[in-house]
Protein backbone atom coordinates (compact mmCIF):
# COMPACT_ATOMS: atom_id res chain seq x y z
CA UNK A 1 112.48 63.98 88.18
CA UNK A 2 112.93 63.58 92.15
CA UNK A 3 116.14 64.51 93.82
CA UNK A 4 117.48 61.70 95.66
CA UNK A 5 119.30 63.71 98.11
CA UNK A 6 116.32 66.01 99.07
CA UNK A 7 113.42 63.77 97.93
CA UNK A 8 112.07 67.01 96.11
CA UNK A 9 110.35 66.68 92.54
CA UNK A 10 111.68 68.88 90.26
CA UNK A 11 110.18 69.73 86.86
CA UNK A 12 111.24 71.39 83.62
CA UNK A 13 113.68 73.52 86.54
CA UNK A 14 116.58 75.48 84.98
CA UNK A 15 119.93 74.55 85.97
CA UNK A 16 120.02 77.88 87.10
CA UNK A 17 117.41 78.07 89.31
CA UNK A 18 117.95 78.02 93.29
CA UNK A 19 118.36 74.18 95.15
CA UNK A 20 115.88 75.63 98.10
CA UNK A 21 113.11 77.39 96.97
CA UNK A 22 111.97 78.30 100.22
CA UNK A 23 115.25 79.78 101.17
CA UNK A 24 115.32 81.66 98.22
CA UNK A 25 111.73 83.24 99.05
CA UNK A 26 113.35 84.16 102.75
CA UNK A 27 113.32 87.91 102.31
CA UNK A 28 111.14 87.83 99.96
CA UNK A 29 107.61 90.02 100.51
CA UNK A 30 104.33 90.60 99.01
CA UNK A 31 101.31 91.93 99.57
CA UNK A 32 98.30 90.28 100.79
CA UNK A 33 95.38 90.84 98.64
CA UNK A 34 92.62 90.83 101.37
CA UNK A 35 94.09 94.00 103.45
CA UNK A 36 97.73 94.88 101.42
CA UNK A 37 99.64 93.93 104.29
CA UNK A 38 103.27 93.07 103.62
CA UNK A 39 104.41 89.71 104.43
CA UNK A 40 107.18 87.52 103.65
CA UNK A 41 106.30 83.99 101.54
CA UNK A 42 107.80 81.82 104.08
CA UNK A 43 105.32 83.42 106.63
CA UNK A 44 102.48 82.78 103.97
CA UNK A 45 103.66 79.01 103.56
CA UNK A 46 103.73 78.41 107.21
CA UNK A 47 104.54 75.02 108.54
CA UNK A 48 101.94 73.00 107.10
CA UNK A 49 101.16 71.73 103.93
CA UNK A 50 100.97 74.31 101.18
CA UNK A 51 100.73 74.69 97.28
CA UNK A 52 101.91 77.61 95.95
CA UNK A 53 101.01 78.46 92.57
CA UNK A 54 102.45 81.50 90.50
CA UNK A 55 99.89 81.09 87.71
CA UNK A 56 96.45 79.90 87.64
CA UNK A 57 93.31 79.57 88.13
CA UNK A 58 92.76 76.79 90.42
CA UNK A 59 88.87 76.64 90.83
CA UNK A 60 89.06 72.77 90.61
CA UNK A 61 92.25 72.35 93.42
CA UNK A 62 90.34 74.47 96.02
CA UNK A 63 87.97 72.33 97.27
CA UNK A 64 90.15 69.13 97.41
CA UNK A 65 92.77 70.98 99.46
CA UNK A 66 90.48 72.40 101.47
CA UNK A 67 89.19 69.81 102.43
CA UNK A 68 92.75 67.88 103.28
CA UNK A 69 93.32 71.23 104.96
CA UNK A 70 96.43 72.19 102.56
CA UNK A 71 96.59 75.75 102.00
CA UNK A 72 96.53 77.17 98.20
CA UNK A 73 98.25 80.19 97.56
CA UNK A 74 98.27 82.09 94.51
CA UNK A 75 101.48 84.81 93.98
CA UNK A 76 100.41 86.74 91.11
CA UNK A 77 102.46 89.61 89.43
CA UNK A 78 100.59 92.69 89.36
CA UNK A 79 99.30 95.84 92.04
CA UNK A 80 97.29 95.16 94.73
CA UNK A 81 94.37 97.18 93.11
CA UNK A 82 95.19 94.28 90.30
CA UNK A 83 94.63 91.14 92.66
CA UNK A 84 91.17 92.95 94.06
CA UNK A 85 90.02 93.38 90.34
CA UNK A 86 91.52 89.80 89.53
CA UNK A 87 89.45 88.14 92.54
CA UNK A 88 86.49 90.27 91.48
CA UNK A 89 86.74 89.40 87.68
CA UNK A 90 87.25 85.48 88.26
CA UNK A 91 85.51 84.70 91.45
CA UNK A 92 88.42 83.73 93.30
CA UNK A 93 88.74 83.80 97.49
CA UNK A 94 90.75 87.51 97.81
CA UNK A 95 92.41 85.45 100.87
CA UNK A 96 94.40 83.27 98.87
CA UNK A 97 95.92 85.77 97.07
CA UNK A 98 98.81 87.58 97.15
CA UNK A 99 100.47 90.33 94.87
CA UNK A 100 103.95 91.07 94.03
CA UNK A 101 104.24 94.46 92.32
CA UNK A 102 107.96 93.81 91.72
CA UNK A 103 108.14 90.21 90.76
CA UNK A 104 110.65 89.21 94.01
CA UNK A 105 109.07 85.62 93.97
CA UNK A 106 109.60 85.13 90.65
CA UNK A 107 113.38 86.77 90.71
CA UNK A 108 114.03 84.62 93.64
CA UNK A 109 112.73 81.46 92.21
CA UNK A 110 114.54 82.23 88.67
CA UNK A 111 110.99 81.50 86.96
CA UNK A 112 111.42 81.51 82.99
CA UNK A 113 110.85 84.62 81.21
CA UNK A 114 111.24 85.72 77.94
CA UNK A 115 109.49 86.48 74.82
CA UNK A 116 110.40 83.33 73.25
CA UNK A 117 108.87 81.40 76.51
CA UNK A 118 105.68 83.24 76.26
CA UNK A 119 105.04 83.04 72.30
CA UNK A 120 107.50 80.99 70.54
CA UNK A 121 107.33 77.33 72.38
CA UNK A 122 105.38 74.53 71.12
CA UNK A 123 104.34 73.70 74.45
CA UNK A 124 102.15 76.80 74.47
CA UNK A 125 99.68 75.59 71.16
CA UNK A 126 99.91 72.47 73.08
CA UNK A 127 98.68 73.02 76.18
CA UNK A 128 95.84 75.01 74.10
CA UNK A 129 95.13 72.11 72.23
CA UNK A 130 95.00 70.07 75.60
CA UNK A 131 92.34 71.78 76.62
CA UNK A 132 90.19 72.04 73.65
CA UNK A 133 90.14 68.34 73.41
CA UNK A 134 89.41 67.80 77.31
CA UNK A 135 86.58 70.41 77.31
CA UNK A 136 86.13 73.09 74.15
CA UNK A 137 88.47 74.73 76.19
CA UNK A 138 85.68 76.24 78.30
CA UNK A 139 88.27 77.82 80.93
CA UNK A 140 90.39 79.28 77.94
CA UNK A 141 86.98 80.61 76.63
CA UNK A 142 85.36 82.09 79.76
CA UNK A 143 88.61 83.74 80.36
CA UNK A 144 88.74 85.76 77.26
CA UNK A 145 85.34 86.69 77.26
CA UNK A 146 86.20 88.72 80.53
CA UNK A 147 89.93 89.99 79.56
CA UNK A 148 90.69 93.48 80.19
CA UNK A 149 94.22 95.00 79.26
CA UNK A 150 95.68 95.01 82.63
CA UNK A 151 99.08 96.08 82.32
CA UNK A 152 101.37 94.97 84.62
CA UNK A 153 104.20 97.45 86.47
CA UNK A 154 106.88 96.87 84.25
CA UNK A 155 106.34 95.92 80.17
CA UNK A 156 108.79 93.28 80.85
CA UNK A 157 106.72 91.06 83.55
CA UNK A 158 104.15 90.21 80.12
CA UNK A 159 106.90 88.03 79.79
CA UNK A 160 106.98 86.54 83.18
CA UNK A 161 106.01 82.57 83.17
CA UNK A 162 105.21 81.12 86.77
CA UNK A 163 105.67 77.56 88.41
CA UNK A 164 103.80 75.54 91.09
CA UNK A 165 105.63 74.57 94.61
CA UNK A 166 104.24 72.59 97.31
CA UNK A 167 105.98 73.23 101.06
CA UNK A 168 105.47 70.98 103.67
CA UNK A 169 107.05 70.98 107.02
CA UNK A 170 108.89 73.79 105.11
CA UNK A 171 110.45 71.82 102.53
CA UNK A 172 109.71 71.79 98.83
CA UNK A 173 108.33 68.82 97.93
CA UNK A 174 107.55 69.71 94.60
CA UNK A 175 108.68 72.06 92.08
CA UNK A 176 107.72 72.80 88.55
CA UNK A 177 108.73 75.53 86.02
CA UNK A 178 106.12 76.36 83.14
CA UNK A 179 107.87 76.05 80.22
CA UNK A 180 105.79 79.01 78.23
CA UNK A 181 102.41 80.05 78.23
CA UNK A 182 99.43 77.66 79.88
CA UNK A 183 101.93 75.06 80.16
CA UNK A 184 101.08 73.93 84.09
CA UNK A 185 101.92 71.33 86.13
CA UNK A 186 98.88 69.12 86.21
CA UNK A 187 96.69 69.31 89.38
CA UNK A 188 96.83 65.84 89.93
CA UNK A 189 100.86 65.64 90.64
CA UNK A 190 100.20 68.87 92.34
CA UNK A 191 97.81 66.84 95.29
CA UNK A 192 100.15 63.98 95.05
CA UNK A 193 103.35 66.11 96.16
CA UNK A 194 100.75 67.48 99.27
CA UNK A 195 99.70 64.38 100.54
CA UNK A 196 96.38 64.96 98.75
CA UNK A 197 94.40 61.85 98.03
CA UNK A 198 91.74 62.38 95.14
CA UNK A 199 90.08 58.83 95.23
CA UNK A 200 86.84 58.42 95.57
C-alpha cells in the first residue's frame, strides 16, 4: 500500500508505528561491526540510495545493489562480538553490518515483537513452506546446520521481528514490517523501491 501524500510503500506497518522512519532513527546509534564505532542510522543511510534490512541474509541482493551502487545495510540485534561471529559464521561483508545491543532501531521503528509474532502466525509455516517449494529450502538448511545458541542481551529481543526500509535522498521509499518469523519482504519489491532494475 503506497501513501499518496508521501509516495512511501508501506507494508504489513502497525498503525502504531512512526509516519517517518528516518526521523524516528534520528538519535538513534549503533555500532559498526567492522571497528565498533558508534554512529547514528541516519549517518549510516547517508544521502543516497540505501536498503536497510533488520533481518536477513541477503547474499542474493548484494551483488545487484552493488552494482546500481545502493548501499545494503544490515541492523542486527545482538553485541558487537555477535555481528563479528555472525559475519564469520555466514560469510557476510563485516562492513555492512551494524549491531544494536539495545534494540534502539527496532524501538524507534515500533518493529513487531512478541511471542505470538515469532511462533504462533501462520505466516511463519508459510514462509517455510515458500522456501521448501522454491529450493528444498537450502538457505533454511545451511543455516541450521551452522546454528549456535547465541543469546541475545535481553531474553526478550528472541522475540524481536525486523522489517526492510529503503532511504533515498533521505526519504523512505519503502517500508515493510515482518509479520512473524521468515516472513520478508521479497527482494524483488525491495530493488524496485531503490531504483534497482533486475532485467536482464
Amino acid at each position: 500500500m503506497t501513501s499518496a501524500a508521501s509516495g512511501t510503500t508501506r507494508v504489513n506497518v502497525p498503525s502504531d508505528a512512526p509516519s517517518d522512519a528516518l526521523e524516528a532513527l534520528r538519535a538513534v546509534e549503533v555500532m559498526r561491526a567492522i571497528d565498533g564505532a558508534r554512529v547514528t542510522v541516519p549517518e549510516v543511510v547517508g544521502a543516497r540510495g540505501t536498503v536497510v534490512r533488520a533481518v536477513e541474509l541477503a547474499r542474493d541482493a548484494i551483488p545487484t545493489l552493488d552494482a546500481a551502487g545502493v548501499r545494503l545495510v544490515v541492523v542486527s540485534i545482538g553485541t558487537l562480538e555477535r555481528a563479528k561471529d555472525f559475519s564469520r559464521e555466514n560469510d557476510f561483508p563485516i562492513e555492512l553490518l551494524y549491531a544494536d545491543a539495545e534494540s534502539a532501531t527496532y524501538e524507534a521503528l515500533k518493529l513487531r515483537k512478541g511471542a505470538k509474532q515469532t511462533f504462533m502466525e501462520k505466516s511463519t509455516p508459510e514462509s517455510i513452506l515458500k522456501r521448501w517449494n522454491k529450493d528444498g529450502a537450502k538457505d533454511l538448511l545451511g543455516v541450521l546446520k551452522r546454528w549456535k545458541p547465541w543469546l541475545p542481551p535481553r531474553p526478550d529481543q528472541g522475540y524481536q521481528q525486523g522489517g526492510s526500509f529503503v532511504f533515498r535522498d533521505g526519504v523512505a521509499t519503502y517500508v515493510s514490517y515482518d509479520v512473524s518469523t521468515g516472513a520478508h519482504a521479497p527482494l524483488d519489491d525491495i530493488f524496485e523501491a531503490a531504483g534497482v532494475s533486475t532485467s536482464n
